[in-house]
Protein backbone atom coordinates (compact mmCIF):
# COMPACT_ATOMS: atom_id res chain seq x y z
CA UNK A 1 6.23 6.75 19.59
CA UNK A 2 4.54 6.24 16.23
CA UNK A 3 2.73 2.60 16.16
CA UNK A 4 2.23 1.56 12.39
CA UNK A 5 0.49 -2.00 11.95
CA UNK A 6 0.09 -3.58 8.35
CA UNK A 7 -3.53 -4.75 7.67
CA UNK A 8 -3.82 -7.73 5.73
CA UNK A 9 -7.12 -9.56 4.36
CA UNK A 10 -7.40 -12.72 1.94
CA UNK A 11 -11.01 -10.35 0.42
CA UNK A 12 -9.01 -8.65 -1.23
CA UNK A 13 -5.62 -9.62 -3.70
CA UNK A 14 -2.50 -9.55 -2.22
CA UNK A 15 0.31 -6.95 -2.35
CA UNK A 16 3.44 -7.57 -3.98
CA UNK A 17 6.39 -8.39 -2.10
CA UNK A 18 7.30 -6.40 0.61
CA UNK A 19 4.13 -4.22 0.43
CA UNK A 20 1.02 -4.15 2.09
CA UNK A 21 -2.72 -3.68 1.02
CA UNK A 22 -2.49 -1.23 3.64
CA UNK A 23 -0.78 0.48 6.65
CA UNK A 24 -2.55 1.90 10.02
CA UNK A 25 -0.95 4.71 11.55
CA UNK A 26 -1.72 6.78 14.45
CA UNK A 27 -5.92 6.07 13.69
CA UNK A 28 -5.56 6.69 9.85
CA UNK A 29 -5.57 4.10 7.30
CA UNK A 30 -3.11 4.57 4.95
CA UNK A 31 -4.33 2.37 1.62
CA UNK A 32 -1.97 1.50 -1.33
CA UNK A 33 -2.64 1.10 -4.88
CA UNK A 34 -5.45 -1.66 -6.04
CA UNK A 35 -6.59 -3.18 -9.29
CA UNK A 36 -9.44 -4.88 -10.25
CA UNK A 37 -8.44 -8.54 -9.38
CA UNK A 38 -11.11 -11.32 -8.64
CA UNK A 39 -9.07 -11.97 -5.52
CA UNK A 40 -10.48 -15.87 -5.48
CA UNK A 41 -9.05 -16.23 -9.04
CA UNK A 42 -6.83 -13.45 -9.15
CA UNK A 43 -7.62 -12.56 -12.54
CA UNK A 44 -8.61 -9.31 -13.88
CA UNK A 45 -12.45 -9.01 -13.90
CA UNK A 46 -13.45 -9.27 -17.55
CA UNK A 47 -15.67 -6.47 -18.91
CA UNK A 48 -15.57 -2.96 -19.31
CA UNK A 49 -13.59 -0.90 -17.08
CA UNK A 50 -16.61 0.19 -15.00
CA UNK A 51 -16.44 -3.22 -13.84
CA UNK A 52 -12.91 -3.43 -13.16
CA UNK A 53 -13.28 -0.42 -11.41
CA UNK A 54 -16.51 -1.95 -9.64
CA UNK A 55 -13.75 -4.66 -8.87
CA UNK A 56 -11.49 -2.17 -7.15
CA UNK A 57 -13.42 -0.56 -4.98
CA UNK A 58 -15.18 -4.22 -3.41
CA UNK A 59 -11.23 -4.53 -3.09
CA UNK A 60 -10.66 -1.34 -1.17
CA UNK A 61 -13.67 -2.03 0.91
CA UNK A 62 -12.42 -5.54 2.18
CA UNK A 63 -9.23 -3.55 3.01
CA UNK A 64 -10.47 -1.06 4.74
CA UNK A 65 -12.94 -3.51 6.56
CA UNK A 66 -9.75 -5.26 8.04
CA UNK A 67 -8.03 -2.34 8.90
CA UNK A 68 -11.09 -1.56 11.27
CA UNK A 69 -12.63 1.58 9.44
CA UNK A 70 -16.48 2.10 8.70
């Protein structure tokens, strides 16, 4: 039987409804699409897009966190 679990963190912005920021699945993480939203304000980060990409990644590492993985 194939377990999947839905990881969820408030580190990182929230997915739209009826998504997830991210699925685990038989010990892989399966992560969906991010953007880079302040996820306290959950604005955009102003700047250039080297820090909106910055923004997505510190997003992608809070979900990954959650989900366990290091």
């Amino acid at each position: 039987m194939v377990l999947k679990e839905a990881v969820k963190t408030t580190n990182a912005p929230p997915p739209m409804p009826f998504f997830s920021q991210a699925i685990k699945c038989n010990g892989m993480v399966y992560c969906s699409g991010s953007v880079g939203m302040d996820p306290r304000s959950m604005k955009l980060v102003e700047g250039s897009v080297g820090d909106r990409a910055e923004q997505c990644l510190k997003n992608l590492a809070a979900v990954l966190e959650a989900a366990g993985s290091r």
